[in-house]
Each structure stands twice: as structure tokens, then as C-alpha cells.
C-alpha atoms as a PDB file:
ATOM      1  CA  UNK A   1     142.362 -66.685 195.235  1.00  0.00           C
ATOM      2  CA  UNK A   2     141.859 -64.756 198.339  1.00  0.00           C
ATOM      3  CA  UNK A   3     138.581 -62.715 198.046  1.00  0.00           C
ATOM      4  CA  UNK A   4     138.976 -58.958 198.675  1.00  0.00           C
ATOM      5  CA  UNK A   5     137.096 -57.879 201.716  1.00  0.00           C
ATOM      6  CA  UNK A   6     135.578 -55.342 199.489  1.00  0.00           C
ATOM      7  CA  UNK A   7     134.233 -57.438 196.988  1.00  0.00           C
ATOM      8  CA  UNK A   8     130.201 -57.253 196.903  1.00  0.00           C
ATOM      9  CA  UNK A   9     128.745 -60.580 198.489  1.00  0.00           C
ATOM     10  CA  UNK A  10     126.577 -62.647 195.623  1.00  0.00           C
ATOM     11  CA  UNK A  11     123.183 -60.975 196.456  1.00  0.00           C
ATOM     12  CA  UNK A  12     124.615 -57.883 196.484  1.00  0.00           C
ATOM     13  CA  UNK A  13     125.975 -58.246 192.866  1.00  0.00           C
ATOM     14  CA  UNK A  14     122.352 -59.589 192.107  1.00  0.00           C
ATOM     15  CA  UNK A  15     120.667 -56.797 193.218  1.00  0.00           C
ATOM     16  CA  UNK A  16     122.818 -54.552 191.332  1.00  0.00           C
ATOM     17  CA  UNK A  17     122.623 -56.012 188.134  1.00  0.00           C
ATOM     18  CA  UNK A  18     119.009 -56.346 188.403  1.00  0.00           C
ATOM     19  CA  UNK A  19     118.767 -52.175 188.988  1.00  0.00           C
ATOM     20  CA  UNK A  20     121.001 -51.679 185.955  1.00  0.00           C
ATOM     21  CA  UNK A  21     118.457 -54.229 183.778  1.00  0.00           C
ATOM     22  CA  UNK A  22     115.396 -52.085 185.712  1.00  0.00           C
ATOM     23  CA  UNK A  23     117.554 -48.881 184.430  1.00  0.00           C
ATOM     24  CA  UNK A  24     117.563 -50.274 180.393  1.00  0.00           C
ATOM     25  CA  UNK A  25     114.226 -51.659 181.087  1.00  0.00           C
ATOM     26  CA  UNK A  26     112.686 -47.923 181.739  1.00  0.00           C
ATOM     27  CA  UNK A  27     114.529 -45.936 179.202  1.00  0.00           C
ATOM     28  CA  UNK A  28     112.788 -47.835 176.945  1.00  0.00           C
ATOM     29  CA  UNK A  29     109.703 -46.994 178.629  1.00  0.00           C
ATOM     30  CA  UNK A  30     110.151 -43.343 178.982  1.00  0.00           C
ATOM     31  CA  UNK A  31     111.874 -43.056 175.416  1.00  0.00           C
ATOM     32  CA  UNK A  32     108.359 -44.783 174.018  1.00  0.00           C
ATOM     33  CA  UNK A  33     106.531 -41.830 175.809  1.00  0.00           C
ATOM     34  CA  UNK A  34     109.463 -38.998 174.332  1.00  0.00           C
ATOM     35  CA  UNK A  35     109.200 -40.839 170.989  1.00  0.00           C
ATOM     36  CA  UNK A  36     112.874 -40.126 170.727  1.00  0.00           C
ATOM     37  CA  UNK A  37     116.010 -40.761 173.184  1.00  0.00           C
ATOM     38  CA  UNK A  38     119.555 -41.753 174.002  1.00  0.00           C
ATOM     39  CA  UNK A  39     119.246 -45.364 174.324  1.00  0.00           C
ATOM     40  CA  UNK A  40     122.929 -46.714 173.673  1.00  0.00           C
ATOM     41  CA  UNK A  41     123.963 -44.162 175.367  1.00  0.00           C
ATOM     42  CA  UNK A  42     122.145 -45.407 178.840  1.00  0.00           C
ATOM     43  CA  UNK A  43     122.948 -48.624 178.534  1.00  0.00           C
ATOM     44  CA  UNK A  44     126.983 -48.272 178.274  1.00  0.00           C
ATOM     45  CA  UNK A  45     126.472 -46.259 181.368  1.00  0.00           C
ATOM     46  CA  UNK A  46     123.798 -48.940 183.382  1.00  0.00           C
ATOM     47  CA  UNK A  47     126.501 -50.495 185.191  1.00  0.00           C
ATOM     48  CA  UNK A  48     128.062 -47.417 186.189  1.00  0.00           C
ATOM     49  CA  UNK A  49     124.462 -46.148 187.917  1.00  0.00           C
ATOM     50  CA  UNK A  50     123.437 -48.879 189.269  1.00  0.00           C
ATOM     51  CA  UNK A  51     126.865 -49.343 191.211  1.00  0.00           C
ATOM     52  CA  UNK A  52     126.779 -45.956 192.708  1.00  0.00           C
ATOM     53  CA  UNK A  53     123.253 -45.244 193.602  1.00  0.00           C
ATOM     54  CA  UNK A  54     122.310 -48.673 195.543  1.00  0.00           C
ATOM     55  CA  UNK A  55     125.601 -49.447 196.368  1.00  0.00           C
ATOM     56  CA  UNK A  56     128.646 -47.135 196.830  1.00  0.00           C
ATOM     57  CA  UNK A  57     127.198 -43.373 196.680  1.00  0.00           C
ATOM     58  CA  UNK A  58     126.174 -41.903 200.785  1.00  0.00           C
ATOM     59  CA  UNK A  59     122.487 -41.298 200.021  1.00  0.00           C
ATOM     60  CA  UNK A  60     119.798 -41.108 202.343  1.00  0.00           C
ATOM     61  CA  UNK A  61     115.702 -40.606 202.200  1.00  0.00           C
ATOM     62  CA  UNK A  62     116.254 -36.874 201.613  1.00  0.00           C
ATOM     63  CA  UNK A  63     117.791 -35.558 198.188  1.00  0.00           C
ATOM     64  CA  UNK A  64     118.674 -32.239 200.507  1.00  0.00           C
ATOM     65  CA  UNK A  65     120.766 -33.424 202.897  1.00  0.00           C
ATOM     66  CA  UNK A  66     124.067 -31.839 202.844  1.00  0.00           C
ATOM     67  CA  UNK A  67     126.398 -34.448 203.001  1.00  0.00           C
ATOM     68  CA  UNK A  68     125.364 -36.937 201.060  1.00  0.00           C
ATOM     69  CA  UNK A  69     127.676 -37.952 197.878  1.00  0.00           C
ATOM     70  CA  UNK A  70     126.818 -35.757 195.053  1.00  0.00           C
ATOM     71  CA  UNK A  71     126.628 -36.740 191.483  1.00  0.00           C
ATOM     72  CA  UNK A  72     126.521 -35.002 188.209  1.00  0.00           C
ATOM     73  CA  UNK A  73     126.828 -36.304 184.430  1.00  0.00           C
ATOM     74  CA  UNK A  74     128.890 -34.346 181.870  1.00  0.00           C
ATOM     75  CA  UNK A  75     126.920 -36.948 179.429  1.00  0.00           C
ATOM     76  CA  UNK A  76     123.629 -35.513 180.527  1.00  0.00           C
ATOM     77  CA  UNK A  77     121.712 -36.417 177.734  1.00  0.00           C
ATOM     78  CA  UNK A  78     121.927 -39.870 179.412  1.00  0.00           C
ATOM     79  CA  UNK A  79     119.668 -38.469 181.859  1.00  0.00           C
ATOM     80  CA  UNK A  80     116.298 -40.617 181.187  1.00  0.00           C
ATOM     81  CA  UNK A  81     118.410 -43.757 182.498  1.00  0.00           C
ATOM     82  CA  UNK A  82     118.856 -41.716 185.951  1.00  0.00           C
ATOM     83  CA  UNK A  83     115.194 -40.455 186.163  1.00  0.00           C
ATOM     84  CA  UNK A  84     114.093 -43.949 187.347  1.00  0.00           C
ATOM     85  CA  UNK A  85     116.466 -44.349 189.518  1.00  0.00           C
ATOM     86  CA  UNK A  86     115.355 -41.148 191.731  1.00  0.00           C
ATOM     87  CA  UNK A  87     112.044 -41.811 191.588  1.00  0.00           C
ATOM     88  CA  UNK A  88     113.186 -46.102 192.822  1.00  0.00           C
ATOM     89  CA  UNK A  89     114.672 -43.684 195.856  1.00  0.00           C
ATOM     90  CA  UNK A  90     111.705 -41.823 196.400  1.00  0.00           C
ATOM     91  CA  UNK A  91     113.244 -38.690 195.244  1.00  0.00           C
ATOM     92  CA  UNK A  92     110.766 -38.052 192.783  1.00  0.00           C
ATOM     93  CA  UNK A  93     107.350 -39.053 192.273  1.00  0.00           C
ATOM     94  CA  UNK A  94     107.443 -42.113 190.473  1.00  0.00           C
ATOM     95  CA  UNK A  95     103.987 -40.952 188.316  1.00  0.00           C
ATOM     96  CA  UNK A  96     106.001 -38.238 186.929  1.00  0.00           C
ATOM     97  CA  UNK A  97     108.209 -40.623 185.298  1.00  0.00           C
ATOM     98  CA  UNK A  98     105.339 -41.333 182.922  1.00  0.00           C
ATOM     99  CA  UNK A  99     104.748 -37.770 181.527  1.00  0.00           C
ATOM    100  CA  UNK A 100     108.758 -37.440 180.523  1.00  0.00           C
ATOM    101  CA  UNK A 101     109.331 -34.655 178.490  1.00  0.00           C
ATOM    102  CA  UNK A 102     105.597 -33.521 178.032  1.00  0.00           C
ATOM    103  CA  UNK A 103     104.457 -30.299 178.249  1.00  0.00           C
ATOM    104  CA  UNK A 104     104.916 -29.019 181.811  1.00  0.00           C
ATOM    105  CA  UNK A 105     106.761 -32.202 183.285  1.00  0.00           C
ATOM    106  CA  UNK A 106     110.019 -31.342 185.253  1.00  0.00           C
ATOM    107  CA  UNK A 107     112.078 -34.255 183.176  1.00  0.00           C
ATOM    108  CA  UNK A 108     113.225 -33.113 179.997  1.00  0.00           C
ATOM    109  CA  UNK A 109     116.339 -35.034 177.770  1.00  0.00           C
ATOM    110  CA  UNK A 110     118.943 -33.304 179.866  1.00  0.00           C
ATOM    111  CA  UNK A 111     118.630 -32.700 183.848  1.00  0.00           C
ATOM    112  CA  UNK A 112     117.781 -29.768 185.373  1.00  0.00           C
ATOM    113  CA  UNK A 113     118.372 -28.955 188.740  1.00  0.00           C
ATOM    114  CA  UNK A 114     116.311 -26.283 189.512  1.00  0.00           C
ATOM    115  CA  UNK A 115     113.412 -29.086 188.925  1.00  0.00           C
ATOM    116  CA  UNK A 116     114.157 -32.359 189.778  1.00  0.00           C
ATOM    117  CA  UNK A 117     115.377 -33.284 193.370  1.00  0.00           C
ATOM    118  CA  UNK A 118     118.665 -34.590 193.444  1.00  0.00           C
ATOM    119  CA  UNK A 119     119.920 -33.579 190.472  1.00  0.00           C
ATOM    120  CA  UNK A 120     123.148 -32.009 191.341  1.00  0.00           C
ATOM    121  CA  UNK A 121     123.901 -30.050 188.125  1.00  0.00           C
ATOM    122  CA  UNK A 122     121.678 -29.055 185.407  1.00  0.00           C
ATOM    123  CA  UNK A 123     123.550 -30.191 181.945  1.00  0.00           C
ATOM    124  CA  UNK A 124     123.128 -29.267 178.162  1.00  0.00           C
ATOM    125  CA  UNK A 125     125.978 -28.264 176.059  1.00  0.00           C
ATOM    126  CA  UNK A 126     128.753 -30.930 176.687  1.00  0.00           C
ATOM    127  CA  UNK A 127     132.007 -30.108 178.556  1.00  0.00           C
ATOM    128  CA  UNK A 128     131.187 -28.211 182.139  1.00  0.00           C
ATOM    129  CA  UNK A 129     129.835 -30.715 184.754  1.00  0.00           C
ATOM    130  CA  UNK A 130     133.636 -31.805 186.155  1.00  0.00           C
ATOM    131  CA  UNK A 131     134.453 -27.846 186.406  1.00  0.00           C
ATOM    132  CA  UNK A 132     131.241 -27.713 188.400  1.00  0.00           C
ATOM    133  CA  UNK A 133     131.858 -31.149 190.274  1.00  0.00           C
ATOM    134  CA  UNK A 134     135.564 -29.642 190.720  1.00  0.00           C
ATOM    135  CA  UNK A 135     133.784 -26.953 192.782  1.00  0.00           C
ATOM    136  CA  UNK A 136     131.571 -29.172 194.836  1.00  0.00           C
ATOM    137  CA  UNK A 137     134.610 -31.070 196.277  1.00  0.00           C
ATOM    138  CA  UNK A 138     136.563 -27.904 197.125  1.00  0.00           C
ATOM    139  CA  UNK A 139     133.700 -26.067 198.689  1.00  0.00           C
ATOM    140  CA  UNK A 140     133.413 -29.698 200.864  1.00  0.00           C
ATOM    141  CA  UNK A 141     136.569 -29.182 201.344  1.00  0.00           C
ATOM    142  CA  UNK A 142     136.233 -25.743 202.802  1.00  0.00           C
ATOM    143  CA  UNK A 143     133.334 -26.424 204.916  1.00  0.00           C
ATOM    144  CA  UNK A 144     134.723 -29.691 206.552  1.00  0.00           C
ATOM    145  CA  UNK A 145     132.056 -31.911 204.399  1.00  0.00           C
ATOM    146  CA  UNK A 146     132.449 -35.464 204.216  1.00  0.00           C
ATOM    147  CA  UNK A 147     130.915 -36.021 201.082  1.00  0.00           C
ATOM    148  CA  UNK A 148     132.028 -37.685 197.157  1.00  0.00           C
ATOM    149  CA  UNK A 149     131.882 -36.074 194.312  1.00  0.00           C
ATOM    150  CA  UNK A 150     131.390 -38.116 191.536  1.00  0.00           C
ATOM    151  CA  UNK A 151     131.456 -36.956 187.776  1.00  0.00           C
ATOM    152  CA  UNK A 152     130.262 -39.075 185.018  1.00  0.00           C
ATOM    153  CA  UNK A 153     131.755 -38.088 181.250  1.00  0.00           C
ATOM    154  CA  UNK A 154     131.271 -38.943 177.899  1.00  0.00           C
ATOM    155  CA  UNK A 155     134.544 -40.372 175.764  1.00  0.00           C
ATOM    156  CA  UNK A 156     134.020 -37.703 173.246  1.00  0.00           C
ATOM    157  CA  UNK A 157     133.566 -35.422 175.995  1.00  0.00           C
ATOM    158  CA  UNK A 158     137.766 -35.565 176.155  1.00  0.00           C
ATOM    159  CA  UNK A 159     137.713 -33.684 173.068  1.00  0.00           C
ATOM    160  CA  UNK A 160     136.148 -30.147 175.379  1.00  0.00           C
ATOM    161  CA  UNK A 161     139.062 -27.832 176.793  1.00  0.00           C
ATOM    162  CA  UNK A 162     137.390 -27.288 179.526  1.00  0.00           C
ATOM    163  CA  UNK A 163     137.747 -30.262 181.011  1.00  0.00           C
ATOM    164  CA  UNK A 164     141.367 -30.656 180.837  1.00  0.00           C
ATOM    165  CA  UNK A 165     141.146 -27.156 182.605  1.00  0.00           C
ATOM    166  CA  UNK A 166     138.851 -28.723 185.320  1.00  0.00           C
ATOM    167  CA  UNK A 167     141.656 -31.499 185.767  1.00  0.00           C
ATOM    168  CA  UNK A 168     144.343 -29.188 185.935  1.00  0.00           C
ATOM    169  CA  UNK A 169     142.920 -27.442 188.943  1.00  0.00           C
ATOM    170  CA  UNK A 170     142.044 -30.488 190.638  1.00  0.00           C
ATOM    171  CA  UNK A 171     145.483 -31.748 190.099  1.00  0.00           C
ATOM    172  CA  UNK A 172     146.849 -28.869 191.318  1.00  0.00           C
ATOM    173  CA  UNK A 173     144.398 -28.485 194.153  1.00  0.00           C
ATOM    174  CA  UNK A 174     144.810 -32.306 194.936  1.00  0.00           C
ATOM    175  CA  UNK A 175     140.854 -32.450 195.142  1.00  0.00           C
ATOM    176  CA  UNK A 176     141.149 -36.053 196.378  1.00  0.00           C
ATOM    177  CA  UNK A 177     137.422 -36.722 197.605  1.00  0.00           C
ATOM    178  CA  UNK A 178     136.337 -35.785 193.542  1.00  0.00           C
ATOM    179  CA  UNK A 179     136.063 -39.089 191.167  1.00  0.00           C
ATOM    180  CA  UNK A 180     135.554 -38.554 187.527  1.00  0.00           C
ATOM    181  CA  UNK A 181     134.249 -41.988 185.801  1.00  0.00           C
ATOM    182  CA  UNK A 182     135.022 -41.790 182.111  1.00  0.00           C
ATOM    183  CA  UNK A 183     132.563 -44.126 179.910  1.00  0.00           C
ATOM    184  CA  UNK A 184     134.597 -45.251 177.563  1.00  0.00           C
ATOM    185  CA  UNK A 185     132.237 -46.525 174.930  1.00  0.00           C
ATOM    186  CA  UNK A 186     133.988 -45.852 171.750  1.00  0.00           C
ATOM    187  CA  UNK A 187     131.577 -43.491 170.540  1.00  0.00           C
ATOM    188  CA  UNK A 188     129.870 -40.480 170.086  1.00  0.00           C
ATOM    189  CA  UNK A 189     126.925 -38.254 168.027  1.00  0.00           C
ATOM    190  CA  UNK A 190     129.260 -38.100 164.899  1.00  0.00           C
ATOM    191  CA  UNK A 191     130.277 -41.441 165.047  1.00  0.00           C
ATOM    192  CA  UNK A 192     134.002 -43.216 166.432  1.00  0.00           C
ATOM    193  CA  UNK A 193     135.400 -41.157 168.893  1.00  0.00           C
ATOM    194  CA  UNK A 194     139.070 -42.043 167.910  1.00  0.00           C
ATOM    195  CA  UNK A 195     138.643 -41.088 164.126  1.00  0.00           C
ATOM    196  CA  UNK A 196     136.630 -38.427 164.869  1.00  0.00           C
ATOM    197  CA  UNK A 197     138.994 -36.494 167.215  1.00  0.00           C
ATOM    198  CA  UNK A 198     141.667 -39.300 169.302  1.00  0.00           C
ATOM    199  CA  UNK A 199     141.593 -38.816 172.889  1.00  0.00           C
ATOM    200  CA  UNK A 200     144.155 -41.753 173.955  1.00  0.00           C
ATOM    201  CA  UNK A 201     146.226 -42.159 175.691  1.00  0.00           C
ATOM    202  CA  UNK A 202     143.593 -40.768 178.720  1.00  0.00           C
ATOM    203  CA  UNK A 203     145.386 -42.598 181.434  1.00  0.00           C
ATOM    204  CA  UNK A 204     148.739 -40.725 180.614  1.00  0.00           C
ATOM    205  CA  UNK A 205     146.672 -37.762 179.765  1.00  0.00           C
ATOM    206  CA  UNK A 206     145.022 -37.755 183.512  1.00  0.00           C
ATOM    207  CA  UNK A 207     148.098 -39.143 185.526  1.00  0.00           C
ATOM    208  CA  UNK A 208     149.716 -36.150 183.357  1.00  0.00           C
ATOM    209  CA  UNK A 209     147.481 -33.853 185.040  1.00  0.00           C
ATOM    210  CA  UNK A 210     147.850 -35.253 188.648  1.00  0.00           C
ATOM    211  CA  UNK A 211     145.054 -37.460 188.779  1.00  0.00           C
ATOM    212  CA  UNK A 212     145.137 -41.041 190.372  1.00  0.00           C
ATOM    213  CA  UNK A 213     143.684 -43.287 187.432  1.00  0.00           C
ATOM    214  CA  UNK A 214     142.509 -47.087 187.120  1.00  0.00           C
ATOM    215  CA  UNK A 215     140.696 -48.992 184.399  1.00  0.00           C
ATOM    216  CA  UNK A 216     137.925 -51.535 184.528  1.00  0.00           C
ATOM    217  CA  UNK A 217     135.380 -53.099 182.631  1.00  0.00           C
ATOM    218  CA  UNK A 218     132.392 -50.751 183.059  1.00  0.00           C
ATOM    219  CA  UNK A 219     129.754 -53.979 182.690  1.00  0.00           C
ATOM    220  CA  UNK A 220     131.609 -55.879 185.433  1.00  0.00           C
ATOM    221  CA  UNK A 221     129.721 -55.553 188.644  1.00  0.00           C
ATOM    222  CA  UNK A 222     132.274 -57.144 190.703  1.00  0.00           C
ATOM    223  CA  UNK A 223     135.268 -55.526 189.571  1.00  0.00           C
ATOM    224  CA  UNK A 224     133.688 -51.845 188.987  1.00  0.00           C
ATOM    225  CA  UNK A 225     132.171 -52.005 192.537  1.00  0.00           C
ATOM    226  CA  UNK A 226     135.315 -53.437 194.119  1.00  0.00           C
ATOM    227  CA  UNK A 227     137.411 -50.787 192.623  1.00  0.00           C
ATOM    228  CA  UNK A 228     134.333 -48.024 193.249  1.00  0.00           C
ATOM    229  CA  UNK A 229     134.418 -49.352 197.344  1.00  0.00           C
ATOM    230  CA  UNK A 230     138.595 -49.326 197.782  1.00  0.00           C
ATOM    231  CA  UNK A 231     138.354 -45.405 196.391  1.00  0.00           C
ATOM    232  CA  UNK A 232     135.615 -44.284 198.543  1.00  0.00           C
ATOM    233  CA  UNK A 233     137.441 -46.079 201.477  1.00  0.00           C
ATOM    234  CA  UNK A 234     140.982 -44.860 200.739  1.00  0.00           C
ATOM    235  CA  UNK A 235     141.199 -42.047 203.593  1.00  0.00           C
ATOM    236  CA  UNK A 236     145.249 -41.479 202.272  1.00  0.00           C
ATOM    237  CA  UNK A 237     144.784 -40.615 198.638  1.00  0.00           C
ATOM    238  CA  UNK A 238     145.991 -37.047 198.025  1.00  0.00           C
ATOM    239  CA  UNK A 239     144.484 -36.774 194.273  1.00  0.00           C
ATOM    240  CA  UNK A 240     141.194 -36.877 192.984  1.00  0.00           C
ATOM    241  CA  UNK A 241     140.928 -40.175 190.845  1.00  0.00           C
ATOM    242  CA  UNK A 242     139.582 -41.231 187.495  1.00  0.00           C
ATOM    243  CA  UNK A 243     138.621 -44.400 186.117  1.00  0.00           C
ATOM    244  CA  UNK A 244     138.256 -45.085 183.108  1.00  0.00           C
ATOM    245  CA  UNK A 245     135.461 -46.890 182.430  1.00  0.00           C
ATOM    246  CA  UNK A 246     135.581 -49.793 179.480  1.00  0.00           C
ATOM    247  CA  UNK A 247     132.172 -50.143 178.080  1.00  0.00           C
ATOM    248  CA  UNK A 248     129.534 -51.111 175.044  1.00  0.00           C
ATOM    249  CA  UNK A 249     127.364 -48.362 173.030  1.00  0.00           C
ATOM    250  CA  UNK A 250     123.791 -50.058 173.743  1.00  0.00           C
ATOM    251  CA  UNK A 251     125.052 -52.715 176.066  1.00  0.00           C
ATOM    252  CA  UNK A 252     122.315 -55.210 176.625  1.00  0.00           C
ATOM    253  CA  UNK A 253     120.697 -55.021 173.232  1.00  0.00           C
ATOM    254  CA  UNK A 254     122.410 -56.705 170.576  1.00  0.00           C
ATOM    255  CA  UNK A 255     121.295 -54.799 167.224  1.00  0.00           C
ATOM    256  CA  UNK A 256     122.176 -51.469 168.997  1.00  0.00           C
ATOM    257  CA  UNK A 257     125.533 -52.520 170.063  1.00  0.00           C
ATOM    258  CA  UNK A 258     126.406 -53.495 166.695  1.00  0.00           C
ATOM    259  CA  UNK A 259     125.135 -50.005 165.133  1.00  0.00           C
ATOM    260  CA  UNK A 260     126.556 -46.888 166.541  1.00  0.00           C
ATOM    261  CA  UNK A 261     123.237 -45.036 164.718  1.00  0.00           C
ATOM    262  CA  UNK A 262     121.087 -45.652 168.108  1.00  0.00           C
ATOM    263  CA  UNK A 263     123.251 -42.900 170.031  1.00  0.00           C
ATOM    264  CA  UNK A 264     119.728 -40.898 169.283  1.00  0.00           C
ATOM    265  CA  UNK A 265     116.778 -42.333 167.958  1.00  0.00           C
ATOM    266  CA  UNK A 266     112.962 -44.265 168.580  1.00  0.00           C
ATOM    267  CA  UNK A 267     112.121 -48.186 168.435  1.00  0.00           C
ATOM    268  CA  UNK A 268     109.006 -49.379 166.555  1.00  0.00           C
ATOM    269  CA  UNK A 269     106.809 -50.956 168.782  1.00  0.00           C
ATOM    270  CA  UNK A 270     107.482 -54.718 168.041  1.00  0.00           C
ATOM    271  CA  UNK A 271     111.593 -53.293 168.015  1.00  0.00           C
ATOM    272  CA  UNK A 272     110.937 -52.083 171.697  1.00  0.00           C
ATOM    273  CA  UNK A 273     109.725 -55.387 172.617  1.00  0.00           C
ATOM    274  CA  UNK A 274     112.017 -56.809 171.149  1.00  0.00           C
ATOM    275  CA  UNK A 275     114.535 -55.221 172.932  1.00  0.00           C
ATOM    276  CA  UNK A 276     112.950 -55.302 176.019  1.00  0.00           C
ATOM    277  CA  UNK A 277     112.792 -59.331 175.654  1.00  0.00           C
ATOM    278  CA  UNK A 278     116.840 -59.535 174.827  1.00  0.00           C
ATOM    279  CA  UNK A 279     117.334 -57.562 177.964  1.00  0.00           C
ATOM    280  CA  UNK A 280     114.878 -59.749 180.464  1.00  0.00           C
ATOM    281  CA  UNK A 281     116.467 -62.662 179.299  1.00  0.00           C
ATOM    282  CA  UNK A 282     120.252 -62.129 180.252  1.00  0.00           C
ATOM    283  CA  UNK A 283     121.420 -63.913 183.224  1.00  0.00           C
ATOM    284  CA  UNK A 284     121.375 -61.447 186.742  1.00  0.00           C
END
């Protein structure tokens, strides 16, 4: 099989996977601190950070700089897997990582912007970050930006109506330089997504709504930063584009992957370790 001159190179994959393991690796850390967090639902979304911050996202040393790719995350409460990621860039202190959530620290469960550089939208009730990421890419647009948007959502974050209103006017607008990633993990706080409220089919839903769309396997480093690289490169596309993202609830650590309970919740001690063991001995 020819290889795709996009395709990351073998280290590169390496070095990915290895920042999404650092990623699982830390929100167990920082949950220990919180005594209570969104494990499972970090670790469906690993991957998908990892991917964009040291591979496909236009960053640079300073979190100000106008034109680098912005990112915001409709699924905000996912937030303590990002944390350690801005601090790897230097964004943030990386000693402020270890007073998460206590009184006075700038990290709480969801992002806040007004507090923590680089965060590009502050999140807490579900449903308004692609409205706001909508925005972003039009007011690029306006200014003669070259910069991404990129807008990662829950699966039970379909259920909002203002999201499908944030995808109309994208359609319409033909937004094309705005890329929502949908993690589709199968679940949510009050359990399956699809018996709680069915969202499928999303691909006809999107393309519906004048969206280019693509699937992948959201743990597959290779294909998810392929497909990530060929968007960002595609100077032609007229529509904004969503994938949709195939992924695990708690990814990484069996027990939690099995039990759709760890959405929210705290390991024991010997669980954490536990967990942190499964997760340093899968293959990079």
C-alpha cells in the first residue's frame, strides 16, 4: 500500500501516543488532589488532544498570539486532561497544576478563560462552545486570519439545540476553516447516549446541515492524525467539517471502560495505582 504523504512518520506517532498516556497519567494525578473528576471522560478524548496540540494545531511559545489555531471544548468538564497539556507548553506554570481546584487556584473542573492562558472559551453548562467557535472562524474570516478553529463536543452534547443552530449558520456561512470533532463515546452523565435521547444518524444529520463529515477511530493515532493533517491542508474545502470521532468511555483503563459509572467519580489509592500501572504498561 502506498503510504500517504501525510501519514505521521513512526516517531512521530510515538511521541503522540506517549502525550496522550502523559495526558491519562495526570488526570489521575490532579483528580487525586480534586478528590473527584471526569476520568472516562479524558481518556475517550486523549487521542483527540494529544493529536492536535503536539501535532496538527498552529501553536507557538505565546498563548496570545493572534493567529494561532484556537481550541475550545463543548465537553469542558474534560478540562483537567487539557490542564497538563498547557502547562507541557509552557502556557501555564506547571506548579499550578498541583493546587487544581483549591482554594484560589485558576484551574477549576471546567475552563475558564479569563484565568488560564490559552483557554479559548470558558465552559460550564453544556451546549455553547461551537456557537462561540462558530464566531471565532467568521471573525478570522473577517479580519483575513489564517487560523483553525477547532471544537471538541460531547455525544450527548447532540441532544442541545443550540448546536444544531451553530451548524446551521456555519453551513450556511460555509465557515470552512471551523472543525468540530465529535467524541463519540457512547455515553454520557445519565448513562447510554442512544437510550437516553438517540442522536444517529450524525453524519446525515451534519452533511444535512452543510457540513463536510468523516469518521475515524478516535484511539488511532495514524488514521485520526492523517485525516486531522489532509483537513488542515485542504485550501479548497468550502464547508466547515466534522468528524466524528469513534471512541471508548475510560479508554486505557480496563475496569472504567467496562463501567459507564466513572463518567464522575474518585479512585482509592491502591485503585489509582492500579490504574496508573494498566496505563504505563500499554505498548506506545
Amino acid at each position: 500500500m502506498l503510504r500517504n504523504a501525510l501519514m505521521p512518520t513512526d516517531r512521530e506517532v510515538e511521541l503522540i501516543r506517549k502525550k496522550a498516556q502523559f495526558v491519562r497519567l495526570e488526570t489521575i494525578r490532579l483528580i487525586e488532589i480534586a478528590k473527584v473528576g471526569h476520568y472516562s471522560s479524558v481518556f475517550s478524548a486523549a487521542e483527540i488532544f494529544s493529536v492536535l496540540y503536539y501535532d496538527v494545531m498552529k501553536v507557538s511559545d505565546d498563548p496570545k498570539w493572534s493567529d494561532r489555531d484556537r481550541f475550545l471544548m463543548g465537553k469542558g468538564h474534560a478540562a483537567v486532561g487539557l490542564f497538563p497539556i498547557l502547562a507541557d507548553k509552557g502556557w501555564l506554570e506547571k506548579s499550578a497544576l498541583d493546587n487544581y481546584t483549591r482554594l484560589g487556584s485558576p484551574l477549576g473542573d471546567h475552563p475558564d478563560m479569563r484565568k488560564v492562558p490559552g483557554i479559548d472559551f470558558s465552559s460550564g453548562s453544556i451546549g455553547h462552545a461551537l456557537s462561540n467557535g462558530f464566531g471565532m472562524a467568521m471573525a478570522g474570516r473577517i479580519q483575513g486570519r489564517d487560523f483553525t478553529t477547532f471544537v471538541l463536543l460531547g455525544d450527548g452534547e447532540m441532544q442541545e439545540g443550540q448546536v444544531w443552530e451553530a451548524a446551521t449558520a456555519a453551513g450556511h456561512h460555509k465557515t470552512s476553516k471551523l472543525v468540530a470533532i465529535v467524541d463519540r463515546n457512547g455515553y454520557q452523565l445519565d448513562g447510554s447516549v442512544d437510550e437516553t435521547m438517540g442522536v444517529e444518524p450524525l453524519d446525515d444529520k451534519w452533511r444535512a446541515f452543510g457540513w463536510e463529515v468523516h469518521k475515524v477511530d478516535g484511539h488511532n493515532v495514524v488514521e485520526l492524525t492523517t485525516l486531522l493533517r489532509e483537513i488542515k491542508a485542504d485550501n479548497e474545502r468550502t464547508k466547515p467539517c466534522c468528524i466524528i470521532a469513534s471512541t471508548r468511555k475510560g479508554k486505557g483503563v480496563s475496569y472504567m471502560e467496562s463501567e459507564p459509572g466513572w463518567h464522575l467519580g474518585y479512585l482509592a489509592p491502591e485503585d489509582a495505582e492500579a490504574a496508573r500501572q494498566e496505563i504505563l504498561s500499554q505498548v506506545i
